[in-house]
PDB file of N, CA and C in Angstrom:
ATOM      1  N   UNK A   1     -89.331 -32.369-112.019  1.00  0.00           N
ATOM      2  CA  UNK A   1     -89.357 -32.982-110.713  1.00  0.00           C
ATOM      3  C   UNK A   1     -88.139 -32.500-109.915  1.00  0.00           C
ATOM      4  N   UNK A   2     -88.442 -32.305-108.910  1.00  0.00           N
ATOM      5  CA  UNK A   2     -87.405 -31.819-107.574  1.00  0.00           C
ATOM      6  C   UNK A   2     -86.390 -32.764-107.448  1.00  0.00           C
ATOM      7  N   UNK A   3     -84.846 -32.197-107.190  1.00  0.00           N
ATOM      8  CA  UNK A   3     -84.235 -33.090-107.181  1.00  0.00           C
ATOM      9  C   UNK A   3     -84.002 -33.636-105.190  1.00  0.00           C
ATOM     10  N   UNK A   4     -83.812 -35.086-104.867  1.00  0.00           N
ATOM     11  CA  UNK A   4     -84.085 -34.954-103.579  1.00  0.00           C
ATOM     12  C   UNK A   4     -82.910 -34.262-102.626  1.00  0.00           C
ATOM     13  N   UNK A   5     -83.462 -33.623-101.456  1.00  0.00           N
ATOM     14  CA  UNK A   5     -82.234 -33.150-100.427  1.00  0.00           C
ATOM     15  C   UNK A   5     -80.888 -34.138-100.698  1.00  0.00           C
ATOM     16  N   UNK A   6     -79.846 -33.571-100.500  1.00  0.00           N
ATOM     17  CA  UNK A   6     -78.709 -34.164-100.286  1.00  0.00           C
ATOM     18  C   UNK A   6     -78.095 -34.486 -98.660  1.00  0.00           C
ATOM     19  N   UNK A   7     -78.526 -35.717 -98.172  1.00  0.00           N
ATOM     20  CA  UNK A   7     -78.068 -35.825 -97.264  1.00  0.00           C
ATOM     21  C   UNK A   7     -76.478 -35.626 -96.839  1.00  0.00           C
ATOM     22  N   UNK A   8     -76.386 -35.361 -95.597  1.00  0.00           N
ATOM     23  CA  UNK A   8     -74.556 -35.622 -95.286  1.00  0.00           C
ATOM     24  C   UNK A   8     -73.880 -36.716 -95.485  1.00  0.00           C
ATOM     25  N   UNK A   9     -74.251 -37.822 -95.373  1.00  0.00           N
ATOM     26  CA  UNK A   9     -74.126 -39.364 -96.160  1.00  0.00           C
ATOM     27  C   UNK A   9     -74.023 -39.144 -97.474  1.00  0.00           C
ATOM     28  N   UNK A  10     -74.813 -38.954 -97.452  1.00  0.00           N
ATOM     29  CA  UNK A  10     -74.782 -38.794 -99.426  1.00  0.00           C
ATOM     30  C   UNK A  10     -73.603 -37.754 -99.992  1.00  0.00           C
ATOM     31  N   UNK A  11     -73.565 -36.605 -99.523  1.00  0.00           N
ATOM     32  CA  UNK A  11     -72.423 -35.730-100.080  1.00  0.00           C
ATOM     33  C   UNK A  11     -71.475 -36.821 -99.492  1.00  0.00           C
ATOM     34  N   UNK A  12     -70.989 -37.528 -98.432  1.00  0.00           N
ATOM     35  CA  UNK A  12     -69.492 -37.980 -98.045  1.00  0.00           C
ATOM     36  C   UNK A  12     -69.448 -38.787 -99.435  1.00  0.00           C
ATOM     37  N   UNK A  13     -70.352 -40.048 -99.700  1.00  0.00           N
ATOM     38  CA  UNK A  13     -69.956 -40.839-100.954  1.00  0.00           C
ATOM     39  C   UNK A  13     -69.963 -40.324-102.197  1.00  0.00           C
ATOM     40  N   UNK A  14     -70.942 -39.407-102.348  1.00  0.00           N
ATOM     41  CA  UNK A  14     -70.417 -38.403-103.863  1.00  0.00           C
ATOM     42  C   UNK A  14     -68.818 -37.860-103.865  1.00  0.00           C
ATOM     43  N   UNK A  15     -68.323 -37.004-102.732  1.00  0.00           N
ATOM     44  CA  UNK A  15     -67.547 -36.418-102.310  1.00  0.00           C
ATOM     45  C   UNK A  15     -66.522 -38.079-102.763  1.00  0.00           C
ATOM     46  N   UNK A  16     -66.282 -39.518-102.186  1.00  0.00           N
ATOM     47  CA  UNK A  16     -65.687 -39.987-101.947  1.00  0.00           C
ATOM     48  C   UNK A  16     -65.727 -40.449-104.145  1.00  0.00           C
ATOM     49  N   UNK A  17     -66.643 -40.377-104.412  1.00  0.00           N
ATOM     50  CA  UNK A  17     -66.634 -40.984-105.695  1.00  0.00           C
ATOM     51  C   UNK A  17     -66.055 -40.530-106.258  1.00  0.00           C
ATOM     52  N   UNK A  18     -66.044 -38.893-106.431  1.00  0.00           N
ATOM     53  CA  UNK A  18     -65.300 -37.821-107.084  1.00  0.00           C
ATOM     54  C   UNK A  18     -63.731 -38.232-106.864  1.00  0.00           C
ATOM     55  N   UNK A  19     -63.322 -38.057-105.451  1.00  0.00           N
ATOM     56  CA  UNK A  19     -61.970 -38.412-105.272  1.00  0.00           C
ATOM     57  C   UNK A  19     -61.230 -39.589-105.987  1.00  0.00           C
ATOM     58  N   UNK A  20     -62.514 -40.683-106.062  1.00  0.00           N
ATOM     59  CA  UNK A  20     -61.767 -42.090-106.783  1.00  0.00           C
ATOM     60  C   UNK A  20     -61.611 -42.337-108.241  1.00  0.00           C
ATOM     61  N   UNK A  21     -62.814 -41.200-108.756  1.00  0.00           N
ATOM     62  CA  UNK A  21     -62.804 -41.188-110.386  1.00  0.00           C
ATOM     63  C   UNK A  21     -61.818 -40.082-110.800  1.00  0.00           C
ATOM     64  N   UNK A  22     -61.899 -38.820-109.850  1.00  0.00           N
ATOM     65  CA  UNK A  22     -61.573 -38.053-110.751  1.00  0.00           C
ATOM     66  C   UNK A  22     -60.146 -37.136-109.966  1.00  0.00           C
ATOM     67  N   UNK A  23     -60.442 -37.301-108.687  1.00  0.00           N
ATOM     68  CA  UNK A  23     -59.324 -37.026-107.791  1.00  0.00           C
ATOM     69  C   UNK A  23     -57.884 -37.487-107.585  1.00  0.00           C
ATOM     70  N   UNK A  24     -57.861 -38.383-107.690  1.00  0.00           N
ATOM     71  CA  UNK A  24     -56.777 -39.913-107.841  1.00  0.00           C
ATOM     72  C   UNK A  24     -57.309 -40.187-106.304  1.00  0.00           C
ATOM     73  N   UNK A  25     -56.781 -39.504-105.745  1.00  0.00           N
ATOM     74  CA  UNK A  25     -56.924 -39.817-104.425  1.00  0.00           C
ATOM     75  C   UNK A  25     -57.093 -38.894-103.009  1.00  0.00           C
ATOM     76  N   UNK A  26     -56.817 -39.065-101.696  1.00  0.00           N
ATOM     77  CA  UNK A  26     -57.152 -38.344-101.182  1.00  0.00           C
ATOM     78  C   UNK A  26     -55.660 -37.385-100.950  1.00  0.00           C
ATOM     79  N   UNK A  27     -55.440 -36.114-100.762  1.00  0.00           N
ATOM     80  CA  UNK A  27     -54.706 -35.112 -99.917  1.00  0.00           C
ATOM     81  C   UNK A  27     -54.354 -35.726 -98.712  1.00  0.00           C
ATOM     82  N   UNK A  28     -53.168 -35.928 -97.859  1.00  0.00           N
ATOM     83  CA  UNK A  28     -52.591 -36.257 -96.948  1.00  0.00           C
ATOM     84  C   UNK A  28     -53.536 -35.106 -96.031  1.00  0.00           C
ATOM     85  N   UNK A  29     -54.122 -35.628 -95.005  1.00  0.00           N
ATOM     86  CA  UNK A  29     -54.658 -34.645 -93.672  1.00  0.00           C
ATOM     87  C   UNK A  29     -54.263 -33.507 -93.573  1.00  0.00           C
ATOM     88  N   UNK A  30     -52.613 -33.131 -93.328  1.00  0.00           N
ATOM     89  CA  UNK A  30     -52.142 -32.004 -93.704  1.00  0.00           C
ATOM     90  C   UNK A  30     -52.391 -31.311 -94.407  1.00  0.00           C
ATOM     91  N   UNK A  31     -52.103 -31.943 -95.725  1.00  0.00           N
ATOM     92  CA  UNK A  31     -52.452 -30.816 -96.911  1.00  0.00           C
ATOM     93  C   UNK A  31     -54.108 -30.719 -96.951  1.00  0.00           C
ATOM     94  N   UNK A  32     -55.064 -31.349 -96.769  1.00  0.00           N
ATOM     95  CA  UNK A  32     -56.445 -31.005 -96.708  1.00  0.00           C
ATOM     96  C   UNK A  32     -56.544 -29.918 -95.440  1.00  0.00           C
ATOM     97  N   UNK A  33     -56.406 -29.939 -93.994  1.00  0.00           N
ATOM     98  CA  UNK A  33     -56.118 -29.063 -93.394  1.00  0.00           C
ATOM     99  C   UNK A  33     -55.523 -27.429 -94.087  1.00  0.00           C
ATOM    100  N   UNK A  34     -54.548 -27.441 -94.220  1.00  0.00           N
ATOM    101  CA  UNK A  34     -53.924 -26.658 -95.696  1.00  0.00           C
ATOM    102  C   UNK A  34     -55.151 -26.041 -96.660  1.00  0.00           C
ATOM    103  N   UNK A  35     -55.561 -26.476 -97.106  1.00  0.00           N
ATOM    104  CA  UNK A  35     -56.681 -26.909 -98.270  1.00  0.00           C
ATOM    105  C   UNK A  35     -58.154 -25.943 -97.321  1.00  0.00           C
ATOM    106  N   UNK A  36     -58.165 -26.289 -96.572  1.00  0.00           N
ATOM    107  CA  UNK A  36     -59.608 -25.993 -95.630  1.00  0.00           C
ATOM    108  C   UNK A  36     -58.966 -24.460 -95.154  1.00  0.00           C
ATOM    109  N   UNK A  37     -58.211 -24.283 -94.905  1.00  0.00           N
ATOM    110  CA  UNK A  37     -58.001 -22.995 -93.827  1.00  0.00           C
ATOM    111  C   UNK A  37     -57.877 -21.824 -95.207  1.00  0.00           C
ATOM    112  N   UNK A  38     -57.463 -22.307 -96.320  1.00  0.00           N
ATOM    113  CA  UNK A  38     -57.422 -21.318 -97.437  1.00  0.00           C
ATOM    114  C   UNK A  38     -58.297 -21.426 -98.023  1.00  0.00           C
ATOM    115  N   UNK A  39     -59.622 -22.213 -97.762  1.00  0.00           N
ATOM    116  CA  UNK A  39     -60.918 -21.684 -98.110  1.00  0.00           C
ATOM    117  C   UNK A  39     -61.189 -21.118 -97.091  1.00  0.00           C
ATOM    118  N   UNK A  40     -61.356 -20.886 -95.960  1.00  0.00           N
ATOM    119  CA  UNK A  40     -62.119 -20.436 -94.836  1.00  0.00           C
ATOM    120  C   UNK A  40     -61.727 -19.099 -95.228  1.00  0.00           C
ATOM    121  N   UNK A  41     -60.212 -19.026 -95.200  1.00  0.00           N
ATOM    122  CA  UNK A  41     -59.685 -17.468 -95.654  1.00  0.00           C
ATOM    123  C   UNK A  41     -60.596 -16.399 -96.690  1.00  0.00           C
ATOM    124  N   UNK A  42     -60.973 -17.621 -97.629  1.00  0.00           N
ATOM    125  CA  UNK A  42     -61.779 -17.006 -98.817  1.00  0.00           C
ATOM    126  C   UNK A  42     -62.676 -16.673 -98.925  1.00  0.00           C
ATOM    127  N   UNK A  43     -63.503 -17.342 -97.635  1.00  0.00           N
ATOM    128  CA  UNK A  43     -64.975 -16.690 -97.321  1.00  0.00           C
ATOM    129  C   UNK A  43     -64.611 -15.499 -96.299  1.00  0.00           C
ATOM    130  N   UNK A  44     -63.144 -15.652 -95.943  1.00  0.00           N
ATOM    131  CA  UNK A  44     -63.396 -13.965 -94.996  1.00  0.00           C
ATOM    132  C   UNK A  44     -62.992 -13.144 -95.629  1.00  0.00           C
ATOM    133  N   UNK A  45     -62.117 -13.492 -96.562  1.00  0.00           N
ATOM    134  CA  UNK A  45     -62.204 -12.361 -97.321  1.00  0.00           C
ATOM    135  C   UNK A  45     -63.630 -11.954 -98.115  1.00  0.00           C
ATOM    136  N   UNK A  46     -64.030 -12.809 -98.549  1.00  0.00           N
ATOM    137  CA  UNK A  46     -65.437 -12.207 -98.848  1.00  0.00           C
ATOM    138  C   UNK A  46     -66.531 -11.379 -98.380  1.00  0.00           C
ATOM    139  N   UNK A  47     -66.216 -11.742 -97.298  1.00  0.00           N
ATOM    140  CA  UNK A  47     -67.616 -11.423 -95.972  1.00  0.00           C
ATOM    141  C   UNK A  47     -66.664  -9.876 -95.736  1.00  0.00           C
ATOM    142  N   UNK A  48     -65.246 -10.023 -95.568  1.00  0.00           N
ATOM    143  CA  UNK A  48     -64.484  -8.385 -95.196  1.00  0.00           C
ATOM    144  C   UNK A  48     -65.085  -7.947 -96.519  1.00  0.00           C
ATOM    145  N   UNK A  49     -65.218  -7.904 -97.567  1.00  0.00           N
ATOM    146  CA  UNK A  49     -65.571  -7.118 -98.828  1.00  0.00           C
ATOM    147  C   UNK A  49     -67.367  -6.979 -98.772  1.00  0.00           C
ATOM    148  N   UNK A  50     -68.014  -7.953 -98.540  1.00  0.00           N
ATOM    149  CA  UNK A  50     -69.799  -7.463 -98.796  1.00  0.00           C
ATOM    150  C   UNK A  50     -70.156  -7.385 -97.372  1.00  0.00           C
ATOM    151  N   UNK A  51     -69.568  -7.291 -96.242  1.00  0.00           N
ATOM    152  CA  UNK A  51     -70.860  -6.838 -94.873  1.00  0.00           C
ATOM    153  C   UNK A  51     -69.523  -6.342 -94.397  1.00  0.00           C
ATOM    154  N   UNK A  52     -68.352  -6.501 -94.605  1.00  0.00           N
ATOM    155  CA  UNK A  52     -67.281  -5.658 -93.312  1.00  0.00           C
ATOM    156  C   UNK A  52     -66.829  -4.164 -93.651  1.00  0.00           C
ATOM    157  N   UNK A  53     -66.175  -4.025 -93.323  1.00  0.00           N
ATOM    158  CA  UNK A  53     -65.017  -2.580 -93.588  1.00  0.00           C
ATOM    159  C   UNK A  53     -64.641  -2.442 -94.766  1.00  0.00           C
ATOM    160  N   UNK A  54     -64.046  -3.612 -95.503  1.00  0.00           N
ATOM    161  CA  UNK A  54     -62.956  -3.899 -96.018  1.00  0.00           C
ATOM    162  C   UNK A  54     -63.768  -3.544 -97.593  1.00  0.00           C
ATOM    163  N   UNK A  55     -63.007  -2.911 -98.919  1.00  0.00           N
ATOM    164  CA  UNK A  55     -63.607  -2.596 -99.869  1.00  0.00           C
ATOM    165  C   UNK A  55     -62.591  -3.763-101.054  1.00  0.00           C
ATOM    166  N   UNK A  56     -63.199  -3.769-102.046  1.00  0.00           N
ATOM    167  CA  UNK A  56     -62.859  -4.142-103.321  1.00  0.00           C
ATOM    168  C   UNK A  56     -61.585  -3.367-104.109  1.00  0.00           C
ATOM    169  N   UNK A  57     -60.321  -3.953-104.660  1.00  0.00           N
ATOM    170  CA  UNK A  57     -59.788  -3.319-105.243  1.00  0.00           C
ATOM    171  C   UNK A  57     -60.392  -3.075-106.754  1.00  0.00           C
ATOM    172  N   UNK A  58     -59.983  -1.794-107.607  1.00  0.00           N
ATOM    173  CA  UNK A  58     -60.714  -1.394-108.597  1.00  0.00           C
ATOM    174  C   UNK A  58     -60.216  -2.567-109.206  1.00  0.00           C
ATOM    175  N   UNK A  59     -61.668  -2.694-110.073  1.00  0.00           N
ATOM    176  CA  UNK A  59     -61.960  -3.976-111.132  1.00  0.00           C
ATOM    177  C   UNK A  59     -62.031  -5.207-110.565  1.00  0.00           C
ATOM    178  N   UNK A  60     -61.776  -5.877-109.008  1.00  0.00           N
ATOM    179  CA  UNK A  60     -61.854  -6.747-108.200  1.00  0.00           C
ATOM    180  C   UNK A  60     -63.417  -7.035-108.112  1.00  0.00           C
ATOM    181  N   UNK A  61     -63.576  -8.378-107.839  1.00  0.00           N
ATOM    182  CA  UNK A  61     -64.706  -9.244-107.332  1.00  0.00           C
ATOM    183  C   UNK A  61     -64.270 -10.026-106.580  1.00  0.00           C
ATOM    184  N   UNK A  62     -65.608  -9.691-105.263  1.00  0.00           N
ATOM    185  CA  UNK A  62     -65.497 -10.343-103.665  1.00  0.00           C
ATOM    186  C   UNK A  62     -65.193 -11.631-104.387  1.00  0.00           C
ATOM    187  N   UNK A  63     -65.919 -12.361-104.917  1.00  0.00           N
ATOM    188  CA  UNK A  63     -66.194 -13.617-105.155  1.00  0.00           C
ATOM    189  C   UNK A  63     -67.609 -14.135-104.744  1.00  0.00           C
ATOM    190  N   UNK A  64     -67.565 -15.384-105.398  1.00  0.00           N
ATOM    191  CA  UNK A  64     -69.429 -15.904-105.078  1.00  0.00           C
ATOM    192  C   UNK A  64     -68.879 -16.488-103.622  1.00  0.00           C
ATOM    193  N   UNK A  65     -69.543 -16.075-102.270  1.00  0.00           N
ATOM    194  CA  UNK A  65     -69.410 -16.663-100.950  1.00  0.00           C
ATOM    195  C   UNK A  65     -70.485 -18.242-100.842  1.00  0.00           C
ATOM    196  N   UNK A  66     -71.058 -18.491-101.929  1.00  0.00           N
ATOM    197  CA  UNK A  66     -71.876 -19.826-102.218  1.00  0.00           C
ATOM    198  C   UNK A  66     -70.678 -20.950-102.428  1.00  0.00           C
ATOM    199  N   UNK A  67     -69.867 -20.333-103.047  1.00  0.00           N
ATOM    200  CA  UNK A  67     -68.972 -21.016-103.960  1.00  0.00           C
ATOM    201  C   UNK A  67     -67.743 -21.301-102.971  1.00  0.00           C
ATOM    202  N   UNK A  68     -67.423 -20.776-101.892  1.00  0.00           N
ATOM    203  CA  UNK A  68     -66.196 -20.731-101.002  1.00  0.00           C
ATOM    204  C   UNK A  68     -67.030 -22.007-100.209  1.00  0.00           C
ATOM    205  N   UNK A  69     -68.382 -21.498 -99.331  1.00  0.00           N
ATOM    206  CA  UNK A  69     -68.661 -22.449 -98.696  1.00  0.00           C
ATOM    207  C   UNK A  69     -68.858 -23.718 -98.860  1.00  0.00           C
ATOM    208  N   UNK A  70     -69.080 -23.865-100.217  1.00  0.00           N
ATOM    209  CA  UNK A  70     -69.009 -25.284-100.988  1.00  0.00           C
ATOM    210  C   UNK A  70     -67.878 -25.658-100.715  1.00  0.00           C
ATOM    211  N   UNK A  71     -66.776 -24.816-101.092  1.00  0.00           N
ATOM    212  CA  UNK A  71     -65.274 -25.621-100.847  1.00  0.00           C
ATOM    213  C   UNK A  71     -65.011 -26.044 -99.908  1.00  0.00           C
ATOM    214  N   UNK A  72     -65.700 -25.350 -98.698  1.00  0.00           N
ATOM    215  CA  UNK A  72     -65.088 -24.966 -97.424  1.00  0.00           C
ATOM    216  C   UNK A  72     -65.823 -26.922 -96.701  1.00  0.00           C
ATOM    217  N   UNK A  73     -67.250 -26.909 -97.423  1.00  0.00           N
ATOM    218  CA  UNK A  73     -68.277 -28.013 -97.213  1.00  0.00           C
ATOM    219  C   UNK A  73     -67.132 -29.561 -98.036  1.00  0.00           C
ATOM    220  N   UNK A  74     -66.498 -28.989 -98.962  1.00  0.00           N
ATOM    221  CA  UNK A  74     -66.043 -30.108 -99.451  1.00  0.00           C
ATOM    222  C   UNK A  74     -64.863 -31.073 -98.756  1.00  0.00           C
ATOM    223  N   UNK A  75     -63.791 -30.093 -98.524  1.00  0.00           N
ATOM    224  CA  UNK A  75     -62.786 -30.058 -98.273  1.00  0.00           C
ATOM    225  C   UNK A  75     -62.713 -30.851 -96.445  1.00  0.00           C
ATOM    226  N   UNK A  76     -64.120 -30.564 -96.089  1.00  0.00           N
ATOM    227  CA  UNK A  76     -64.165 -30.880 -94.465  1.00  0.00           C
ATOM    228  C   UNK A  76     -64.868 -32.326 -94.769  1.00  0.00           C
ATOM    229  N   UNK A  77     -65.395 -32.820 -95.968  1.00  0.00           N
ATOM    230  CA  UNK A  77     -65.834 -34.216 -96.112  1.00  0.00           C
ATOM    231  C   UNK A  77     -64.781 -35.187 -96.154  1.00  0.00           C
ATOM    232  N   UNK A  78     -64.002 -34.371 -96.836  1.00  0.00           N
ATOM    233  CA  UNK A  78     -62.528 -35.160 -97.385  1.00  0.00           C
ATOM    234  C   UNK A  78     -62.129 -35.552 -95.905  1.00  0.00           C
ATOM    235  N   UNK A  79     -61.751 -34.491 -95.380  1.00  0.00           N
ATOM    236  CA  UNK A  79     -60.897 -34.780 -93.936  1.00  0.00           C
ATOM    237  C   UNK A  79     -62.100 -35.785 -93.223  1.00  0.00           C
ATOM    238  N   UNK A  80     -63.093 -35.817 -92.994  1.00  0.00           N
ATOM    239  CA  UNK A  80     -64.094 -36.751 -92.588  1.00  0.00           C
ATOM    240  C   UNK A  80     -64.407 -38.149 -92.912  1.00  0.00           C
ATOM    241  N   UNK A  81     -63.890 -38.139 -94.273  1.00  0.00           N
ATOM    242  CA  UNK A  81     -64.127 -39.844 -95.425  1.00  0.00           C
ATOM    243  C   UNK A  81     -62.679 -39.875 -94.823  1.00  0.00           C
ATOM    244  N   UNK A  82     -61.534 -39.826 -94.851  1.00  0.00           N
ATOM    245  CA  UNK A  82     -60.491 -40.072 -94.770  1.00  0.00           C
ATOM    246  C   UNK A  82     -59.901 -40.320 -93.464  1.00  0.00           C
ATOM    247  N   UNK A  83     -60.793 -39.848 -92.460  1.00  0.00           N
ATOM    248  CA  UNK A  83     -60.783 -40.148 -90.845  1.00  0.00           C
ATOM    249  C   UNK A  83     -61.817 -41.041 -90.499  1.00  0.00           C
ATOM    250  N   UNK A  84     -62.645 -41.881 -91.368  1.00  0.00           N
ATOM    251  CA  UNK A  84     -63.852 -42.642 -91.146  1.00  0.00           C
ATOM    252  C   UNK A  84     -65.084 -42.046 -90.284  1.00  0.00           C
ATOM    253  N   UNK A  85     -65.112 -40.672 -90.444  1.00  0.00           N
ATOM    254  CA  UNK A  85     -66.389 -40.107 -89.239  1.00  0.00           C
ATOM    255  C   UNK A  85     -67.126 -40.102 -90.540  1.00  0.00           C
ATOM    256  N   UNK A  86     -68.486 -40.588 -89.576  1.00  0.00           N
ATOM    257  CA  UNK A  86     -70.067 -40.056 -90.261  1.00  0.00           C
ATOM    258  C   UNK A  86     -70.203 -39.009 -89.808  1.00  0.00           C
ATOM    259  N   UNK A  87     -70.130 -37.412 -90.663  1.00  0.00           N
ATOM    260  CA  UNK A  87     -70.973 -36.467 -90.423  1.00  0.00           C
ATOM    261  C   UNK A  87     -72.670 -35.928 -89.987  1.00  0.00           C
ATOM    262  N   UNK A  88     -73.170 -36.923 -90.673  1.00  0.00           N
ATOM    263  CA  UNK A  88     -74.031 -37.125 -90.054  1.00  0.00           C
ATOM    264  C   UNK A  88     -74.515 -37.243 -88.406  1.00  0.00           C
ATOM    265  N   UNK A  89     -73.967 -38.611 -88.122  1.00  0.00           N
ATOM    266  CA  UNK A  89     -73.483 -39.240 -86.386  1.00  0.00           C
ATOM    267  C   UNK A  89     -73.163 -37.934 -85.672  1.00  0.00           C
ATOM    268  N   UNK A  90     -71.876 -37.481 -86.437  1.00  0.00           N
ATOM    269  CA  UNK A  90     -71.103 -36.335 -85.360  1.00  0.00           C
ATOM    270  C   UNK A  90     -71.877 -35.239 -85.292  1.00  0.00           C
ATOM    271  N   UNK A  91     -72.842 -34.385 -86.689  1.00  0.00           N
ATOM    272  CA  UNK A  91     -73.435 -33.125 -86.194  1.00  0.00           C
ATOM    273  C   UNK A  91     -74.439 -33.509 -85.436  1.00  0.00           C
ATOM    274  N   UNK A  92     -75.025 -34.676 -85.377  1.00  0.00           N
ATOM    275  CA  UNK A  92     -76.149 -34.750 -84.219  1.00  0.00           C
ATOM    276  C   UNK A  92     -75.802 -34.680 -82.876  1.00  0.00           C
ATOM    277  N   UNK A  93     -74.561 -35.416 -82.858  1.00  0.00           N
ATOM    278  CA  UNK A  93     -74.123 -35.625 -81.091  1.00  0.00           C
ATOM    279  C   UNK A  93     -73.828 -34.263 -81.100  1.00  0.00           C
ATOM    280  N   UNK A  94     -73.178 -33.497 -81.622  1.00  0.00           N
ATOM    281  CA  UNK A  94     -72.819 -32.167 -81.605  1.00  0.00           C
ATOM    282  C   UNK A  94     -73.357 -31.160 -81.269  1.00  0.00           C
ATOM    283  N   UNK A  95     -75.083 -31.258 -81.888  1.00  0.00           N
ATOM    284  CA  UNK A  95     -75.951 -30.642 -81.860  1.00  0.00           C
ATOM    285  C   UNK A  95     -76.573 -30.814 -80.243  1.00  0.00           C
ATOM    286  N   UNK A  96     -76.638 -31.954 -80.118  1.00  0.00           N
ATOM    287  CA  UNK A  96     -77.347 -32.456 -78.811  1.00  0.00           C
ATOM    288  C   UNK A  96     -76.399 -32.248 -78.043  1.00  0.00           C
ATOM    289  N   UNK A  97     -74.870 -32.276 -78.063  1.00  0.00           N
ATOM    290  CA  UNK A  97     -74.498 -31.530 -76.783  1.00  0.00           C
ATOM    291  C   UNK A  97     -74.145 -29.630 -76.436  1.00  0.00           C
ATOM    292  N   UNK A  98     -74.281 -29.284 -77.823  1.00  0.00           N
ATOM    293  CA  UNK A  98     -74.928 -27.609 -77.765  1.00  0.00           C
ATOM    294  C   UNK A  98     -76.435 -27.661 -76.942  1.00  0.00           C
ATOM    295  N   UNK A  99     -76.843 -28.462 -77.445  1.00  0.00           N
ATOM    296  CA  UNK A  99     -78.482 -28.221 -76.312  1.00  0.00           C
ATOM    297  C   UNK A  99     -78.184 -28.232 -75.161  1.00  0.00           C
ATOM    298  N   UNK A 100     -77.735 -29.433 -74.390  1.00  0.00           N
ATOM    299  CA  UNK A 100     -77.449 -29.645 -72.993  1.00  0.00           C
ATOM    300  C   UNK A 100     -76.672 -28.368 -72.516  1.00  0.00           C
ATOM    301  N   UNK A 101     -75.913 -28.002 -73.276  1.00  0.00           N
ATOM    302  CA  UNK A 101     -74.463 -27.028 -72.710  1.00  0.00           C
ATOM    303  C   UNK A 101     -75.152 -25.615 -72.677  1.00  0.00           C
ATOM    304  N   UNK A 102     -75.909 -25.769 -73.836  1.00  0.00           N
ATOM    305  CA  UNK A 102     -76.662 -23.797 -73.802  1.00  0.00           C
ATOM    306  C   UNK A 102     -77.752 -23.799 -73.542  1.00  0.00           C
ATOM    307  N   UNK A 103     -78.167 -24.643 -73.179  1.00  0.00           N
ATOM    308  CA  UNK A 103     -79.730 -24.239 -72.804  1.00  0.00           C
ATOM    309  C   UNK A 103     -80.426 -23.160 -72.650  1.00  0.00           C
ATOM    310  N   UNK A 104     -79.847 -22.474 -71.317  1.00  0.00           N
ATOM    311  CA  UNK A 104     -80.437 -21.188 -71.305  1.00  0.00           C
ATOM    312  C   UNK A 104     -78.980 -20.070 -71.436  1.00  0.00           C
ATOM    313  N   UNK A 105     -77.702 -20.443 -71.923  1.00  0.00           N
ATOM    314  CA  UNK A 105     -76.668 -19.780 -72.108  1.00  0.00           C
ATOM    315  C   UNK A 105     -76.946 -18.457 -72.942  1.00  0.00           C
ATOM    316  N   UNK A 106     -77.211 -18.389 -74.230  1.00  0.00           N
ATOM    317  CA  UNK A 106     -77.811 -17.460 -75.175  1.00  0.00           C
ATOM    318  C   UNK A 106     -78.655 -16.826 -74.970  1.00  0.00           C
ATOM    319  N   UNK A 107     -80.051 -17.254 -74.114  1.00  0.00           N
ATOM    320  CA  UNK A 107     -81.438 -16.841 -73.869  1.00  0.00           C
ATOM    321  C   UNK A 107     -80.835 -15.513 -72.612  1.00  0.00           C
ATOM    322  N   UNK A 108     -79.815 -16.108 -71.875  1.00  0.00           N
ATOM    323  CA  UNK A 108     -79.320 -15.150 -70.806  1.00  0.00           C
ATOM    324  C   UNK A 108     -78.566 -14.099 -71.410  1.00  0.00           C
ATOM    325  N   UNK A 109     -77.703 -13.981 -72.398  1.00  0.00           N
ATOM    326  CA  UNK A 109     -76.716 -13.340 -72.736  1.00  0.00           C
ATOM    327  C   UNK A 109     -77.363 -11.742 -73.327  1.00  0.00           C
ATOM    328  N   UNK A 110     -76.896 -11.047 -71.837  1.00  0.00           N
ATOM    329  CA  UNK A 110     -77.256  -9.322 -72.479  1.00  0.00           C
ATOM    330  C   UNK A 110     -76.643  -9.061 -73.681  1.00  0.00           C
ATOM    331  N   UNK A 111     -75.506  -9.605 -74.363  1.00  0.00           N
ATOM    332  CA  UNK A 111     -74.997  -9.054 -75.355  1.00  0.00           C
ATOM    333  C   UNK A 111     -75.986  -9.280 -76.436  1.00  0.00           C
ATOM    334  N   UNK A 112     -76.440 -10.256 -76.150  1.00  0.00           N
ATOM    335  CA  UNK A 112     -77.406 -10.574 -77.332  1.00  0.00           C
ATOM    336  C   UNK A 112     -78.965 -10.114 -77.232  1.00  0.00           C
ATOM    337  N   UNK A 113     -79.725  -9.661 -76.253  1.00  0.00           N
ATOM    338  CA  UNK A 113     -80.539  -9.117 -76.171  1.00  0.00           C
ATOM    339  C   UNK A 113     -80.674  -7.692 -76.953  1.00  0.00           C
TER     340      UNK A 113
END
């Protein structure tokens, strides 16, 4: 049997359970900030090694880029449980004010044609 989608709700309280069982606790904002920008790093370095310019040193591995974005997914829950936002709440308003704002922004854009 399929296991069900993981909502964004649902990862924040997994995410928050982990921290209380097994985390001690949360990273001061700072240091999660900290924490987030040296994963982000890790997926560019990845992405510079499998679609950019940038090559592998001998015997080096890019890394799994599944595995960064997870961090990258984790690390931004933390800062989210720890600031009381529902991710959820926020990517919708978020989403809905990318609609209003681009409507036809992209559809126009020669660069992207």
């Amino acid at each position: 049997m399929p296991a069900e989608p993981l909502t964004l709700q649902a990862a924040q309280q997994q995410v928050d359970d982990w921290i209380q069982t097994i985390g001690v606790r949360y990273f001061d904002p700072l240091t999660n900030l900290a924490q987030l920008v040296e994963e982000v790093g890790e997926v560019a370095r990845i992405l510079s090694r499998t679609v950019g310019e940038q090559s592998c040193k001998p015997g080096e591995s890019p890394g799994e880029l599944s595995d960064e974005l997870a961090d990258v997914l984790f690390v931004t829950i933390c800062l989210a449980n720890q600031s009381g936002i529902d991710l959820e709440a926020a990517l919708q308003r978020n989403l809905e004010k990318k609609t209003r704002r681009d409507q036809t922004r992209h559809r126009n854009n020669q660069k992207l044609q």
